[in-house]
N, C-alpha and C. Protein backbone atom coordinates (compact mmCIF):
# COMPACT_ATOMS: atom_id res chain seq x y z
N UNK A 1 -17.24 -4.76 13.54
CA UNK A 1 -16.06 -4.85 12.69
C UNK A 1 -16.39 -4.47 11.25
N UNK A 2 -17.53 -4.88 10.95
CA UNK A 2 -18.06 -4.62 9.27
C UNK A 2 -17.97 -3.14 9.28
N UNK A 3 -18.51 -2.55 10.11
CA UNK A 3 -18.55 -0.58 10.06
C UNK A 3 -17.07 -0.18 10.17
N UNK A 4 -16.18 -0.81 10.40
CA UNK A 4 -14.82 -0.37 10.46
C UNK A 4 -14.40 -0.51 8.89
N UNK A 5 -14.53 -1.63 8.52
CA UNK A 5 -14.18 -1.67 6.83
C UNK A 5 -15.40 -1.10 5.66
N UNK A 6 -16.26 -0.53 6.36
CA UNK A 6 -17.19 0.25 5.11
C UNK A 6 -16.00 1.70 5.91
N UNK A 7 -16.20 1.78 7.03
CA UNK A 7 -15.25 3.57 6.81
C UNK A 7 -14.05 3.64 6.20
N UNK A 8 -13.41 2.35 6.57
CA UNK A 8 -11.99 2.16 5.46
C UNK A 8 -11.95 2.37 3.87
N UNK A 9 -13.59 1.53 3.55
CA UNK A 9 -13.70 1.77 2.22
C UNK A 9 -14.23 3.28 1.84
N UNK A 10 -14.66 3.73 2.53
CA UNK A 10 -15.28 4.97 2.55
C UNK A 10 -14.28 6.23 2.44
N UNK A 11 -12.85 6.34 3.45
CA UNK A 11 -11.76 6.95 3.23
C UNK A 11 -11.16 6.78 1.88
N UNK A 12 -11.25 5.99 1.19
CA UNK A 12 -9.98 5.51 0.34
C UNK A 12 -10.51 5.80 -1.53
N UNK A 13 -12.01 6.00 -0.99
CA UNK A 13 -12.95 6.73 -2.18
C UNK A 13 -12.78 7.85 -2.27
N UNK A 14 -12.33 8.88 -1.03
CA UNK A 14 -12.68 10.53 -1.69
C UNK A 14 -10.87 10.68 -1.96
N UNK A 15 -11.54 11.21 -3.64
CA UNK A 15 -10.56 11.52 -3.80
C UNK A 15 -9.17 11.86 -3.78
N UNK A 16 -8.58 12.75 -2.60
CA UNK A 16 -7.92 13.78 -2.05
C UNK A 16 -6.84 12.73 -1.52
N UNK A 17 -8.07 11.18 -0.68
CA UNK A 17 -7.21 10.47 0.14
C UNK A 17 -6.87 9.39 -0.85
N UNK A 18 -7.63 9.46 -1.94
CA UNK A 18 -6.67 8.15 -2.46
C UNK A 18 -5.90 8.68 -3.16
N UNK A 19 -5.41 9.92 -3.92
CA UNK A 19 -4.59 10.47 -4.87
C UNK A 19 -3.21 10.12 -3.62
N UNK A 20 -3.58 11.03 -2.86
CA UNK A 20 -2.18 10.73 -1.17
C UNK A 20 -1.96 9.57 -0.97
N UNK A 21 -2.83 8.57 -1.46
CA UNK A 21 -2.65 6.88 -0.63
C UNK A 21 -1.78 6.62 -2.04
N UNK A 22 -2.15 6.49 -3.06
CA UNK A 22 -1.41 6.04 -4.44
C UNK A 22 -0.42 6.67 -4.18
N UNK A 23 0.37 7.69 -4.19
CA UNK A 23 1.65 7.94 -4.47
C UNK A 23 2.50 7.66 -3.17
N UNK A 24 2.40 7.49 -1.72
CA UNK A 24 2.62 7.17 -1.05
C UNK A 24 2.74 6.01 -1.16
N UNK A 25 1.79 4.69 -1.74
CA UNK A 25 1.77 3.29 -2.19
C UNK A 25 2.83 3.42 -3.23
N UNK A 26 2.96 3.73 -4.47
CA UNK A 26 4.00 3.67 -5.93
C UNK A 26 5.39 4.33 -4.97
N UNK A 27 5.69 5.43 -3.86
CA UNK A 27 6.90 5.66 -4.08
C UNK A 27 7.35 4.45 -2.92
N UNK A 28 6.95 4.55 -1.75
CA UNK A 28 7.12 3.13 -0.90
C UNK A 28 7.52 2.06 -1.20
N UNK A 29 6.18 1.67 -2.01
CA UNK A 29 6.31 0.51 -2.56
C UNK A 29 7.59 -0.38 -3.65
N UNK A 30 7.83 0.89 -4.45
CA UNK A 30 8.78 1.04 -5.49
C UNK A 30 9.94 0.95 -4.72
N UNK A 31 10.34 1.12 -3.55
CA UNK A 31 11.35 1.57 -2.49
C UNK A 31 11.61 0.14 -2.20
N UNK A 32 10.90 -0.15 -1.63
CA UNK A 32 10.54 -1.89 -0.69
C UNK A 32 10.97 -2.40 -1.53
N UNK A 33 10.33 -2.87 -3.24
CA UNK A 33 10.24 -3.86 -4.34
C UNK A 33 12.07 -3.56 -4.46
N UNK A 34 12.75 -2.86 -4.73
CA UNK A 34 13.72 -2.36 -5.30
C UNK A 34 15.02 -2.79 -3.95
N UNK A 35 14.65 -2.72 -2.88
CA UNK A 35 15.62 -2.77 -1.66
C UNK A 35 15.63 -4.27 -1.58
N UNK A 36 14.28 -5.24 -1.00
CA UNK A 36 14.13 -6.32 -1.22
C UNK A 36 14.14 -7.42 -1.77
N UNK A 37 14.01 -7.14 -2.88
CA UNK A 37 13.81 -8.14 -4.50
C UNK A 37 14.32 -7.49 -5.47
N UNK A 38 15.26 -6.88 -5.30
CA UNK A 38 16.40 -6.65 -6.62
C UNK A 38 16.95 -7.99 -7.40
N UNK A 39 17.43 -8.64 -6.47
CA UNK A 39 18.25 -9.84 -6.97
C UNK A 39 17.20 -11.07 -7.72
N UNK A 40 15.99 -10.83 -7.14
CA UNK A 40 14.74 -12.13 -7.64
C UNK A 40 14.86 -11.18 -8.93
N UNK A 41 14.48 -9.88 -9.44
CA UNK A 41 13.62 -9.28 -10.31
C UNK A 41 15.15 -9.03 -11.50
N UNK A 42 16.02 -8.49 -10.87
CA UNK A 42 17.12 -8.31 -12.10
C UNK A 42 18.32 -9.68 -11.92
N UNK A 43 18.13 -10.50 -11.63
CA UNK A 43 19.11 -11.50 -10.95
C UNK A 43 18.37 -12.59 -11.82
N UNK A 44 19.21 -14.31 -11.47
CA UNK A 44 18.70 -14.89 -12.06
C UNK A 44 17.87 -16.01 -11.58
N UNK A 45 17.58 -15.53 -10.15
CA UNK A 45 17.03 -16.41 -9.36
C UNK A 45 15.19 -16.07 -9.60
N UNK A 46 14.32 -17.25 -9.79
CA UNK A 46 13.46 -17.65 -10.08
C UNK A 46 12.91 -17.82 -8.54
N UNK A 47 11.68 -17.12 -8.31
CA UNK A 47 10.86 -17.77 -7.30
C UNK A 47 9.57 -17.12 -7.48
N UNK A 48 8.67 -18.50 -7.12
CA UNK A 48 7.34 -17.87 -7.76
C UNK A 48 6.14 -17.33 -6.75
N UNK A 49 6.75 -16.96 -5.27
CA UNK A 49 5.95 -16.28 -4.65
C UNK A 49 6.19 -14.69 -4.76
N UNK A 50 7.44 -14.67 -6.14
CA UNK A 50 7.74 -12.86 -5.99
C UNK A 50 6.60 -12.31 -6.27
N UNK A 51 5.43 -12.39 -7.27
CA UNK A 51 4.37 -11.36 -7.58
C UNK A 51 3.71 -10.65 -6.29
N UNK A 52 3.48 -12.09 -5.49
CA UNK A 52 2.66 -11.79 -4.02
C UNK A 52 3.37 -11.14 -3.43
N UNK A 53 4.90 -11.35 -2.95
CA UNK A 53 5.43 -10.45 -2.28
C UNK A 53 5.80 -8.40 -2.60
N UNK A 54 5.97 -8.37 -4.33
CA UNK A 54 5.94 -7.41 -5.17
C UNK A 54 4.58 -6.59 -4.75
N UNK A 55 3.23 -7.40 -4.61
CA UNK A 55 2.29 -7.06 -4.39
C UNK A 55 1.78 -6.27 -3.36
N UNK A 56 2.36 -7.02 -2.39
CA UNK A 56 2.07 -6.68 -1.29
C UNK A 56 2.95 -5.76 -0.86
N UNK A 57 4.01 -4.93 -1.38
CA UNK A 57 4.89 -4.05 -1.04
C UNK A 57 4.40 -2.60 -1.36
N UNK A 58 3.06 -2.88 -2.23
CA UNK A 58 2.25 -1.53 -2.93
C UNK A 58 1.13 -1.72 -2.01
N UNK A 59 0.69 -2.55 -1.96
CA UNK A 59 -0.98 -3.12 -0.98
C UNK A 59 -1.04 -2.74 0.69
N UNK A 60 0.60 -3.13 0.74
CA UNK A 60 0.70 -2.68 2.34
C UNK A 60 0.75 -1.21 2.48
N UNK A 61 1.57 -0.13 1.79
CA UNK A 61 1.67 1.02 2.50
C UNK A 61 0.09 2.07 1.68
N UNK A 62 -0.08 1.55 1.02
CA UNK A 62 -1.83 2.33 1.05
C UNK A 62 -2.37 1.84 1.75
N UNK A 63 -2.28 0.92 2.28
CA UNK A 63 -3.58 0.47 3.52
C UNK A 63 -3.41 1.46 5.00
N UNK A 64 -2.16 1.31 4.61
CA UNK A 64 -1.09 1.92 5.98
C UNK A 64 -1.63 3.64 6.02
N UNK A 65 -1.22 3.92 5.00
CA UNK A 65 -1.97 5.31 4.79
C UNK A 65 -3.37 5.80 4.57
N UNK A 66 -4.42 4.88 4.52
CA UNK A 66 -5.57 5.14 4.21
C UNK A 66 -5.68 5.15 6.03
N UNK A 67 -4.98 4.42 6.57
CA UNK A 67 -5.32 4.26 8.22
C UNK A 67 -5.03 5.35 8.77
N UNK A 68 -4.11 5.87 8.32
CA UNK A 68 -3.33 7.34 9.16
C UNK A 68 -4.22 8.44 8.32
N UNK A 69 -4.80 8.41 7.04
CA UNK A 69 -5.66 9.38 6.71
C UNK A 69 -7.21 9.23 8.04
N UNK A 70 -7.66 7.64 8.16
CA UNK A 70 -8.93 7.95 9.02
C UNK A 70 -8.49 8.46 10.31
N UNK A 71 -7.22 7.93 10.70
CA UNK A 71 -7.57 8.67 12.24
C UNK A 71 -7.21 10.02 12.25
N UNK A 72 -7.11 11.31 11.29
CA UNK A 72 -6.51 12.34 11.37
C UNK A 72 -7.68 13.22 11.30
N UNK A 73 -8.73 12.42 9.96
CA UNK A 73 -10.38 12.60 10.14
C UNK A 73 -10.92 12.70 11.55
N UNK A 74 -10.48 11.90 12.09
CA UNK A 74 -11.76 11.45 13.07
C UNK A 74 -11.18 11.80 14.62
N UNK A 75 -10.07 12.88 14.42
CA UNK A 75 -9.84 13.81 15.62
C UNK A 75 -10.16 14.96 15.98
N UNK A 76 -10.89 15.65 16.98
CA UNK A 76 -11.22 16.53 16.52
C UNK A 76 -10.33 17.92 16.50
């Protein structure tokens, strides 16, 4: 399992795939934050697990895409 997350970390270093993982993460993410949590973020409702959830709306689809970058690598 450890060699699965050094190649994960290993994809997400060259360049090419993290420039593709970031903007794929910011426009997604920005998508999700904005569809989901409009009303927490411009509204007047207070809740204090929004950062984590905000967070994780950028965290999830680069992971998502660093995954679909390794297996596209590693076909031949």
């Amino acid at each position: 399992m450890g060699g699965y997350f050094r190649e994960f970390w290993r994809s997400a270093q060259r360049p090419e795939v993290f420039r593709r993982c970031v903007v794929i993460a910011v426009v997604v993410g920005t998508l999700l934050t904005l569809v989901n949590e409009f009303d927490a973020i411009f509204g007047s409702r207070s809740d204090p697990g929004l950062a984590w959830r905000v967070g994780a709306n950028y965290v999830i689809p680069f992971v998502v895409s660093n995954l679909g970058a390794m297996s596209s690598d590693s076909k031949p």
